[in-house]
C-alpha atoms as a PDB file:
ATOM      1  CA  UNK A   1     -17.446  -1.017 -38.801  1.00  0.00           C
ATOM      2  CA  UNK A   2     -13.957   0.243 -38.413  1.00  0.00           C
ATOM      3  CA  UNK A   3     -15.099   2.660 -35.640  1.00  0.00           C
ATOM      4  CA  UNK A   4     -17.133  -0.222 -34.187  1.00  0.00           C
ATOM      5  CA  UNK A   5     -13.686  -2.868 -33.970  1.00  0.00           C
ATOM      6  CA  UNK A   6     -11.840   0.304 -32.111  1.00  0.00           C
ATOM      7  CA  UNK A   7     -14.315   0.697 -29.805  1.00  0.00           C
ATOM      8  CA  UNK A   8     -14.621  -2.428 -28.555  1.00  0.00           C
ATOM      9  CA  UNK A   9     -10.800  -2.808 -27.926  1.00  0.00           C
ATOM     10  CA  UNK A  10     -10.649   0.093 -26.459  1.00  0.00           C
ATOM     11  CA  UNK A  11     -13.643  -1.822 -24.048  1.00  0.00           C
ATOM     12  CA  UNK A  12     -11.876  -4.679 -23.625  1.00  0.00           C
ATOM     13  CA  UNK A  13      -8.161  -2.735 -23.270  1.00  0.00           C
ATOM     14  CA  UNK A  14     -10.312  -1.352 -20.382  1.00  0.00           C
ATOM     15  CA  UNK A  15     -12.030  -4.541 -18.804  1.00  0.00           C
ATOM     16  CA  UNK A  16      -8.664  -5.881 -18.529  1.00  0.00           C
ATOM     17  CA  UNK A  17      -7.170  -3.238 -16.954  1.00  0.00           C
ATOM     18  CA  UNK A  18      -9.730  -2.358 -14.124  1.00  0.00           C
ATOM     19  CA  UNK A  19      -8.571  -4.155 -11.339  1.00  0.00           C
ATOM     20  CA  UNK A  20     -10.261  -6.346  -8.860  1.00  0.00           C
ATOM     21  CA  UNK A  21      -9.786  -8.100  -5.579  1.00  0.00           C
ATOM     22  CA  UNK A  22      -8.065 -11.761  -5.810  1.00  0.00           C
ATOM     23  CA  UNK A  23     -10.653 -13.587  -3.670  1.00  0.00           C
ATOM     24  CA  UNK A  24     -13.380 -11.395  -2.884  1.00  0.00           C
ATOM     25  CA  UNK A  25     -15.047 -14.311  -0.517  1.00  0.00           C
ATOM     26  CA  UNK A  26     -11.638 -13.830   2.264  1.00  0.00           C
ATOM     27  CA  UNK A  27     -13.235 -11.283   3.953  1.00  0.00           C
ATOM     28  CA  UNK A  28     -12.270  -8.500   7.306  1.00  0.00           C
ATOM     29  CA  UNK A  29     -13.501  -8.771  10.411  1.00  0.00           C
ATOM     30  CA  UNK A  30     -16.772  -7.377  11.686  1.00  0.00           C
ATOM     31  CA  UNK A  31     -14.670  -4.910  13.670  1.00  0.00           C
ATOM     32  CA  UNK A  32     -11.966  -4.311  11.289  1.00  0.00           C
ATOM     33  CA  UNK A  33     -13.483  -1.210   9.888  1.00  0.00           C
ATOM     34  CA  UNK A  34     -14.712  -0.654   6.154  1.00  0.00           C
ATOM     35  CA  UNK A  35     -14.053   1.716   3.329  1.00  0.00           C
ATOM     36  CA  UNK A  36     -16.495   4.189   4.951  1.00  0.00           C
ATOM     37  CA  UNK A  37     -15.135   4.250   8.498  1.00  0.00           C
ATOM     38  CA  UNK A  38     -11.715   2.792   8.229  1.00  0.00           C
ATOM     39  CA  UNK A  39     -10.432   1.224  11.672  1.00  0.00           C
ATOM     40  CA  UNK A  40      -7.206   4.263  12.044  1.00  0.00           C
ATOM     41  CA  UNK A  41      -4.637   5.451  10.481  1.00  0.00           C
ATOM     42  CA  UNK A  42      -1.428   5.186   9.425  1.00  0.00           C
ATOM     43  CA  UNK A  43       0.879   7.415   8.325  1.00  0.00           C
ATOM     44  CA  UNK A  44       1.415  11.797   9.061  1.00  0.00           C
ATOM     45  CA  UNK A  45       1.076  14.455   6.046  1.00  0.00           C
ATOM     46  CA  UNK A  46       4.497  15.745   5.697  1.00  0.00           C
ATOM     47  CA  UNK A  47       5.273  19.740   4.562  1.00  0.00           C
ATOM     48  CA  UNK A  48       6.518  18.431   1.425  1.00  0.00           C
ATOM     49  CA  UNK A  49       6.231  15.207  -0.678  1.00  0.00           C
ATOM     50  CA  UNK A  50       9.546  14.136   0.307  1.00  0.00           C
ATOM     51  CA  UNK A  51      11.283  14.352   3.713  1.00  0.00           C
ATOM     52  CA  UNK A  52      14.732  16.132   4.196  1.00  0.00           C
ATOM     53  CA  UNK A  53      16.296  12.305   3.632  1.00  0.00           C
ATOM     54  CA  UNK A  54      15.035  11.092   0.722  1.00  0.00           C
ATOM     55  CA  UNK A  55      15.471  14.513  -1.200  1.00  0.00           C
ATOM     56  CA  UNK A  56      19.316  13.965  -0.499  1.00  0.00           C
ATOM     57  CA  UNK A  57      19.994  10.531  -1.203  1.00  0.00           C
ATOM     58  CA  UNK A  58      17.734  11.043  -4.351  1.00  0.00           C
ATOM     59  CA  UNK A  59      20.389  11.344  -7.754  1.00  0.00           C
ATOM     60  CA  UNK A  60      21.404  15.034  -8.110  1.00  0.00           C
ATOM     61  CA  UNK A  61      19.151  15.664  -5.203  1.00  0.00           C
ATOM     62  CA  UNK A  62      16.121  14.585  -6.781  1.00  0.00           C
ATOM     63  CA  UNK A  63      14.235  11.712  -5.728  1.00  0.00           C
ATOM     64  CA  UNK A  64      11.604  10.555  -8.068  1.00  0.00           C
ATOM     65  CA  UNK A  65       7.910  12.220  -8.642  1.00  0.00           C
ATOM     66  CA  UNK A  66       5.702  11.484  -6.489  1.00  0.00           C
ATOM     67  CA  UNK A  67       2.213  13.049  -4.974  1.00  0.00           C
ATOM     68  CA  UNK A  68       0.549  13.030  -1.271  1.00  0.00           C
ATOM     69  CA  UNK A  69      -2.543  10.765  -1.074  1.00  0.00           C
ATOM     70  CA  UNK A  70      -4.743   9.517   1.689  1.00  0.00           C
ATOM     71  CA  UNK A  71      -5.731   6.014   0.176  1.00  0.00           C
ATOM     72  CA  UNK A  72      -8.364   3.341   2.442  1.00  0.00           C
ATOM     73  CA  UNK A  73      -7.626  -0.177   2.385  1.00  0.00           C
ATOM     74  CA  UNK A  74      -6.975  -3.602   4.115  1.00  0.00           C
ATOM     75  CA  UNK A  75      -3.400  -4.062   5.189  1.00  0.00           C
ATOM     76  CA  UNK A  76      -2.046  -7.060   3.729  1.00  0.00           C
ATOM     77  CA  UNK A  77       1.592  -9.060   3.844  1.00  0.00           C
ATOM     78  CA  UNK A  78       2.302  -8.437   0.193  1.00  0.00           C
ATOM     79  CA  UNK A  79       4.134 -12.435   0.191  1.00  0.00           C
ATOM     80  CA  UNK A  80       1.092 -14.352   0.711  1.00  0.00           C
ATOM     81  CA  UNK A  81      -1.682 -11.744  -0.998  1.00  0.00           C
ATOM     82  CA  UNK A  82       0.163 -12.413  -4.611  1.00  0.00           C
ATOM     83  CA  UNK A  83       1.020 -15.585  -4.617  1.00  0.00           C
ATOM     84  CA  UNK A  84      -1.676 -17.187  -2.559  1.00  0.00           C
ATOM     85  CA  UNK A  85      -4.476 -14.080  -2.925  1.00  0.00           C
ATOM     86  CA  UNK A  86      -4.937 -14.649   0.742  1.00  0.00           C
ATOM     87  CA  UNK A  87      -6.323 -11.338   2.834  1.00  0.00           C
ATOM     88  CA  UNK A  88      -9.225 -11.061   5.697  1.00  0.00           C
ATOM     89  CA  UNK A  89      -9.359 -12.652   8.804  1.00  0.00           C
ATOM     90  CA  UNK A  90      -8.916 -16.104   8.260  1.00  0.00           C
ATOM     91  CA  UNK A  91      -5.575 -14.882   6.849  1.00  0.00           C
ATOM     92  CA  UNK A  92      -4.701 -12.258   9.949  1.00  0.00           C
ATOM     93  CA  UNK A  93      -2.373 -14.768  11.908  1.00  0.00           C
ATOM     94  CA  UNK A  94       0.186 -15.686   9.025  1.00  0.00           C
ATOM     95  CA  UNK A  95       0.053 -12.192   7.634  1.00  0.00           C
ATOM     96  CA  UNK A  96       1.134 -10.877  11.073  1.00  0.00           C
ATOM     97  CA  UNK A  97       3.960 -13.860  11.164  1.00  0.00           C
ATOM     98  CA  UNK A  98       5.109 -12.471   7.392  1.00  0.00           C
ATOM     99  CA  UNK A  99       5.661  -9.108   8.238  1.00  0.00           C
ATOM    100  CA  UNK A 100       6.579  -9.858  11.478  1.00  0.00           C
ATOM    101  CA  UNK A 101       9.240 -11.592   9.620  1.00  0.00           C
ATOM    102  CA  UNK A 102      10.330  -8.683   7.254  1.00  0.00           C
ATOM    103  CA  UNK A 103       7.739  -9.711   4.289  1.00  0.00           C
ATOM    104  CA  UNK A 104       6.653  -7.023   2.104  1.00  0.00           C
ATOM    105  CA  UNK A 105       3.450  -5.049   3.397  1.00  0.00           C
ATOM    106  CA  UNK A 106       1.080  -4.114   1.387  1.00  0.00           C
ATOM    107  CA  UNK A 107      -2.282  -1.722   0.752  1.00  0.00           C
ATOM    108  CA  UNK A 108      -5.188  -3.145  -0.810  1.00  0.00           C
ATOM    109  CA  UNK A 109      -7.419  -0.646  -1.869  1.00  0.00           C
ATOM    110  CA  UNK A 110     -11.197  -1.426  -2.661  1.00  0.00           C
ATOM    111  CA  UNK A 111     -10.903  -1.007  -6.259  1.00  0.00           C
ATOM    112  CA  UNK A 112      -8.811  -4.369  -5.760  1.00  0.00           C
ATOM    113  CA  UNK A 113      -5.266  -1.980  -6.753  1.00  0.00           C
ATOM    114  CA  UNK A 114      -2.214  -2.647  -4.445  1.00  0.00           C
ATOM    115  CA  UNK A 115       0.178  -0.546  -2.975  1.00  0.00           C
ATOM    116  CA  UNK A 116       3.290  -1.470  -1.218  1.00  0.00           C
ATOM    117  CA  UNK A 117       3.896   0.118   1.715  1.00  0.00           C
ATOM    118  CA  UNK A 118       7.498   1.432   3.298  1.00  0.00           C
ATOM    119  CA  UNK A 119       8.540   3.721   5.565  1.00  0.00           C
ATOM    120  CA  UNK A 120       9.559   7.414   3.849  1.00  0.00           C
ATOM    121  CA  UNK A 121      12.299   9.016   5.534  1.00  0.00           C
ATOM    122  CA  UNK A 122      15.363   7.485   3.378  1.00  0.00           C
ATOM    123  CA  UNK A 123      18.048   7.028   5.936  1.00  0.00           C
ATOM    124  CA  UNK A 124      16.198   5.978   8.995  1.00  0.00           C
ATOM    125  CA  UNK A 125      14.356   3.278   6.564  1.00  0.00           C
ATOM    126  CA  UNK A 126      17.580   2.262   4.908  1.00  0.00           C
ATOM    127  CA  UNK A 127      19.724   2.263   9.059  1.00  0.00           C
ATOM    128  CA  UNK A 128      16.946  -0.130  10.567  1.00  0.00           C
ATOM    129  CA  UNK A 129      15.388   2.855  12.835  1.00  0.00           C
ATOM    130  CA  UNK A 130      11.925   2.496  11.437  1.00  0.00           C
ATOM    131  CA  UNK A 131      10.901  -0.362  13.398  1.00  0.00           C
ATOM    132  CA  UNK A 132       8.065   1.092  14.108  1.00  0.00           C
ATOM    133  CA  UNK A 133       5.800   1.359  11.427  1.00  0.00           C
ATOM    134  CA  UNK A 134       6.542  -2.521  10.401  1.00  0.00           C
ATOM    135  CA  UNK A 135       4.813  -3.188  13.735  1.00  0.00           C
ATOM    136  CA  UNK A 136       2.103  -0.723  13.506  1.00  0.00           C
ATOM    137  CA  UNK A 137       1.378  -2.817   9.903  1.00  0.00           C
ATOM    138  CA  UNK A 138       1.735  -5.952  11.578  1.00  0.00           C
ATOM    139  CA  UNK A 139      -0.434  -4.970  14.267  1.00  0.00           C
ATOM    140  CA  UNK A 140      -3.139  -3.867  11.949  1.00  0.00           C
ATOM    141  CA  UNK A 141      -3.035  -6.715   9.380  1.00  0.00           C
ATOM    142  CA  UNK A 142      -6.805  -7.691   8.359  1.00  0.00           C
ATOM    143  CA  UNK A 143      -7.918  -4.274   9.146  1.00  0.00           C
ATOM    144  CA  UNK A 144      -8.968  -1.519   6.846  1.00  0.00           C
ATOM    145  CA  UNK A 145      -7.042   1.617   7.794  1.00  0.00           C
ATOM    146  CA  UNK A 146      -6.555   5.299   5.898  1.00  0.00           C
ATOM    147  CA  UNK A 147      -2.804   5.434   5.080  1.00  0.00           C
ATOM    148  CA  UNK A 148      -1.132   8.871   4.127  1.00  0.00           C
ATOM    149  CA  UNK A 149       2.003   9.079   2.350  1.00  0.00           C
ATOM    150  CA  UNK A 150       4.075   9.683  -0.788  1.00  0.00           C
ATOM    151  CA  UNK A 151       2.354   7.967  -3.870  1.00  0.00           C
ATOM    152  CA  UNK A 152       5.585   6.683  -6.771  1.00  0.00           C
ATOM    153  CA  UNK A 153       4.815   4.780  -9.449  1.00  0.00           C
ATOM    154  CA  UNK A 154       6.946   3.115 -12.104  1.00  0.00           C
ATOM    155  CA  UNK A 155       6.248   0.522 -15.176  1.00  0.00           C
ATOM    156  CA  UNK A 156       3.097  -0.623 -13.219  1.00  0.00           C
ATOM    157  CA  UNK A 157       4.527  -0.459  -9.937  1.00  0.00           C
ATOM    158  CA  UNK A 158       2.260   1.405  -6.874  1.00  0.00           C
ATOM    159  CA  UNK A 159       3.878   2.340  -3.525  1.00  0.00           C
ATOM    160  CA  UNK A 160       3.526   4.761  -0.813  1.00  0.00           C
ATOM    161  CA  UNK A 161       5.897   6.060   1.281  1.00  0.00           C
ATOM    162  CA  UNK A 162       4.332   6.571   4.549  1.00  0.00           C
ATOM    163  CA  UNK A 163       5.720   9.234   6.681  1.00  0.00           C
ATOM    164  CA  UNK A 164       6.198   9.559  10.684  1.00  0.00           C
ATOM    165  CA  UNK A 165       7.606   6.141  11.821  1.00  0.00           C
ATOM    166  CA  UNK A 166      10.969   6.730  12.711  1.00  0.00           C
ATOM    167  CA  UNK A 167      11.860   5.225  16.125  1.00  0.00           C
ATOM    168  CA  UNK A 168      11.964   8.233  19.080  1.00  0.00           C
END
Protein backbone atom coordinates (compact mmCIF):
# COMPACT_ATOMS: atom_id res chain seq x y z
CA UNK A 1 0.00 0.00 0.00
CA UNK A 2 2.92 2.12 0.94
CA UNK A 3 4.52 1.52 -2.51
CA UNK A 4 1.07 2.15 -4.03
CA UNK A 5 0.64 6.01 -2.08
CA UNK A 6 4.40 6.76 -3.58
CA UNK A 7 3.55 5.93 -6.77
CA UNK A 8 0.80 7.82 -7.29
CA UNK A 9 2.51 11.08 -6.04
CA UNK A 10 5.13 10.54 -7.89
CA UNK A 11 2.05 10.49 -10.89
CA UNK A 12 0.57 13.34 -9.82
CA UNK A 13 4.19 15.28 -8.91
CA UNK A 14 4.38 14.50 -12.68
CA UNK A 15 0.85 15.56 -14.10
CA UNK A 16 1.49 18.78 -12.53
CA UNK A 17 4.60 19.38 -13.82
CA UNK A 18 4.15 18.52 -17.61
CA UNK A 19 3.37 21.60 -19.10
CA UNK A 20 0.75 22.66 -21.51
CA UNK A 21 -0.33 25.47 -23.74
CA UNK A 22 -2.55 28.35 -21.95
CA UNK A 23 -5.35 28.41 -24.55
CA UNK A 24 -4.88 25.78 -26.94
CA UNK A 25 -8.12 27.14 -29.08
CA UNK A 26 -5.78 30.76 -30.07
CA UNK A 27 -4.37 29.24 -32.82
CA UNK A 28 -1.33 30.28 -35.92
CA UNK A 29 -2.05 31.06 -39.10
CA UNK A 30 -2.51 28.66 -41.98
CA UNK A 31 0.79 30.00 -43.31
CA UNK A 32 2.59 30.49 -40.17
CA UNK A 33 4.36 27.21 -40.34
CA UNK A 34 4.00 24.20 -37.78
CA UNK A 35 6.22 22.14 -35.57
CA UNK A 36 7.12 20.00 -38.62
CA UNK A 37 8.07 22.72 -41.10
CA UNK A 38 8.61 25.76 -39.01
CA UNK A 39 8.12 29.15 -41.06
CA UNK A 40 12.41 30.22 -40.62
CA UNK A 41 14.69 30.74 -38.39
CA UNK A 42 16.10 32.67 -35.98
CA UNK A 43 19.15 32.73 -34.50
CA UNK A 44 23.19 31.39 -35.88
CA UNK A 45 25.12 28.38 -34.02
CA UNK A 46 27.99 30.07 -32.48
CA UNK A 47 31.74 28.16 -32.05
CA UNK A 48 31.12 28.13 -28.48
CA UNK A 49 28.12 28.41 -26.06
CA UNK A 50 29.00 31.81 -25.19
CA UNK A 51 30.27 34.66 -27.41
CA UNK A 52 33.61 36.55 -26.69
CA UNK A 53 31.15 39.23 -24.64
CA UNK A 54 29.32 37.44 -22.41
CA UNK A 55 32.36 35.17 -21.32
CA UNK A 56 33.94 38.57 -20.09
CA UNK A 57 31.34 40.35 -18.40
CA UNK A 58 30.44 36.90 -16.80
CA UNK A 59 31.91 36.98 -12.74
CA UNK A 60 35.56 35.78 -12.80
CA UNK A 61 35.06 35.30 -16.47
CA UNK A 62 32.48 32.83 -16.22
CA UNK A 63 29.10 33.36 -17.33
CA UNK A 64 26.62 30.84 -16.22
CA UNK A 65 26.07 27.08 -17.75
CA UNK A 66 24.39 26.90 -20.43
CA UNK A 67 23.97 24.38 -23.66
CA UNK A 68 23.26 25.03 -27.60
CA UNK A 69 19.73 23.97 -28.65
CA UNK A 70 17.65 24.35 -31.74
CA UNK A 71 14.08 24.55 -30.08
CA UNK A 72 10.54 25.04 -32.62
CA UNK A 73 7.94 27.23 -31.45
CA UNK A 74 5.45 30.19 -31.89
CA UNK A 75 6.99 33.53 -31.12
CA UNK A 76 5.08 35.22 -28.57
CA UNK A 77 5.29 38.86 -26.60
CA UNK A 78 6.01 37.26 -23.26
CA UNK A 79 3.58 40.49 -21.54
CA UNK A 80 0.38 39.46 -22.92
CA UNK A 81 1.05 35.36 -23.27
CA UNK A 82 1.27 35.22 -19.16
CA UNK A 83 -0.98 37.35 -18.06
CA UNK A 84 -3.65 37.18 -20.69
CA UNK A 85 -2.50 33.49 -22.32
CA UNK A 86 -3.04 35.25 -25.57
CA UNK A 87 -0.84 33.71 -28.75
CA UNK A 88 -1.99 32.90 -32.59
CA UNK A 89 -3.25 35.11 -34.98
CA UNK A 90 -5.98 36.81 -33.54
CA UNK A 91 -3.26 37.94 -31.09
CA UNK A 92 -0.42 38.87 -33.98
CA UNK A 93 -1.23 42.73 -34.07
CA UNK A 94 -0.81 43.58 -30.22
CA UNK A 95 2.02 41.13 -29.86
CA UNK A 96 3.87 43.00 -32.65
CA UNK A 97 2.82 46.51 -30.80
CA UNK A 98 4.42 44.80 -27.33
CA UNK A 99 7.61 44.02 -28.57
CA UNK A 100 7.62 46.66 -30.80
CA UNK A 101 7.44 48.49 -27.61
CA UNK A 102 10.37 46.71 -25.73
CA UNK A 103 7.99 43.85 -24.09
CA UNK A 104 9.59 40.69 -23.28
CA UNK A 105 9.65 38.08 -26.28
CA UNK A 106 9.11 34.91 -25.81
CA UNK A 107 9.34 31.02 -27.30
CA UNK A 108 6.53 28.81 -26.93
CA UNK A 109 7.43 25.48 -27.57
CA UNK A 110 4.75 22.72 -28.40
CA UNK A 111 5.08 20.94 -25.25
CA UNK A 112 3.34 24.31 -23.99
CA UNK A 113 7.18 25.24 -22.08
CA UNK A 114 8.33 28.92 -22.56
CA UNK A 115 11.45 30.39 -23.24
CA UNK A 116 12.38 33.96 -23.16
CA UNK A 117 14.20 35.10 -25.79
CA UNK A 118 17.28 37.87 -25.84
CA UNK A 119 19.89 38.66 -27.85
CA UNK A 120 23.47 36.79 -26.74
CA UNK A 121 26.36 38.85 -27.33
CA UNK A 122 26.56 40.72 -23.75
CA UNK A 123 27.70 44.16 -24.67
CA UNK A 124 26.00 44.84 -27.90
CA UNK A 125 22.61 43.59 -26.02
CA UNK A 126 23.36 45.58 -22.91
CA UNK A 127 24.69 49.20 -25.55
CA UNK A 128 21.28 49.08 -27.56
CA UNK A 129 23.11 47.66 -30.89
CA UNK A 130 20.92 44.62 -31.15
CA UNK A 131 18.05 46.22 -32.66
CA UNK A 132 17.83 43.83 -34.87
CA UNK A 133 16.74 40.72 -33.62
CA UNK A 134 13.78 42.60 -31.53
CA UNK A 135 12.47 43.32 -35.04
CA UNK A 136 13.13 40.07 -36.61
CA UNK A 137 10.79 38.75 -33.34
CA UNK A 138 8.40 41.34 -33.93
CA UNK A 139 8.23 40.64 -37.45
CA UNK A 140 7.63 37.00 -36.90
CA UNK A 141 5.14 37.15 -33.99
CA UNK A 142 2.28 34.38 -34.57
CA UNK A 143 4.64 32.33 -36.52
CA UNK A 144 6.32 29.11 -35.61
CA UNK A 145 10.04 29.49 -36.28
CA UNK A 146 13.33 27.14 -35.25
CA UNK A 147 15.37 29.39 -32.89
CA UNK A 148 19.12 28.49 -32.09
CA UNK A 149 20.85 29.77 -29.20
CA UNK A 150 22.29 29.42 -25.69
CA UNK A 151 19.78 27.46 -23.41
CA UNK A 152 20.24 28.97 -19.16
CA UNK A 153 18.08 27.98 -16.76
CA UNK A 154 17.65 29.00 -13.13
CA UNK A 155 14.92 28.20 -10.20
CA UNK A 156 12.40 27.44 -13.05
CA UNK A 157 13.45 30.03 -15.29
CA UNK A 158 14.00 29.02 -19.37
CA UNK A 159 15.81 31.42 -21.76
CA UNK A 160 17.82 31.36 -24.81
CA UNK A 161 20.27 33.50 -25.85
CA UNK A 162 20.05 33.75 -29.50
CA UNK A 163 23.15 34.55 -31.32
CA UNK A 164 23.88 36.73 -34.64
CA UNK A 165 21.77 39.95 -34.23
CA UNK A 166 24.08 42.55 -33.63
CA UNK A 167 23.44 45.61 -35.85
CA UNK A 168 26.20 45.72 -39.04
Amino acid sequence: MFKTVLCAIAILGFAAAQEKTLHPEMKVAADAGSNEKPMGKLGEKGEKEWSATTMAAGVDGKPQPGKPVTITGEIIDMSCYLQLGKHGEKHVACGKKCITAGQPIGLLAKSGAVYMLMEEEHDPRRDGQTSAFRKAAADHIGHIMEVTGTEATHSGYKAVYVMGYVNK
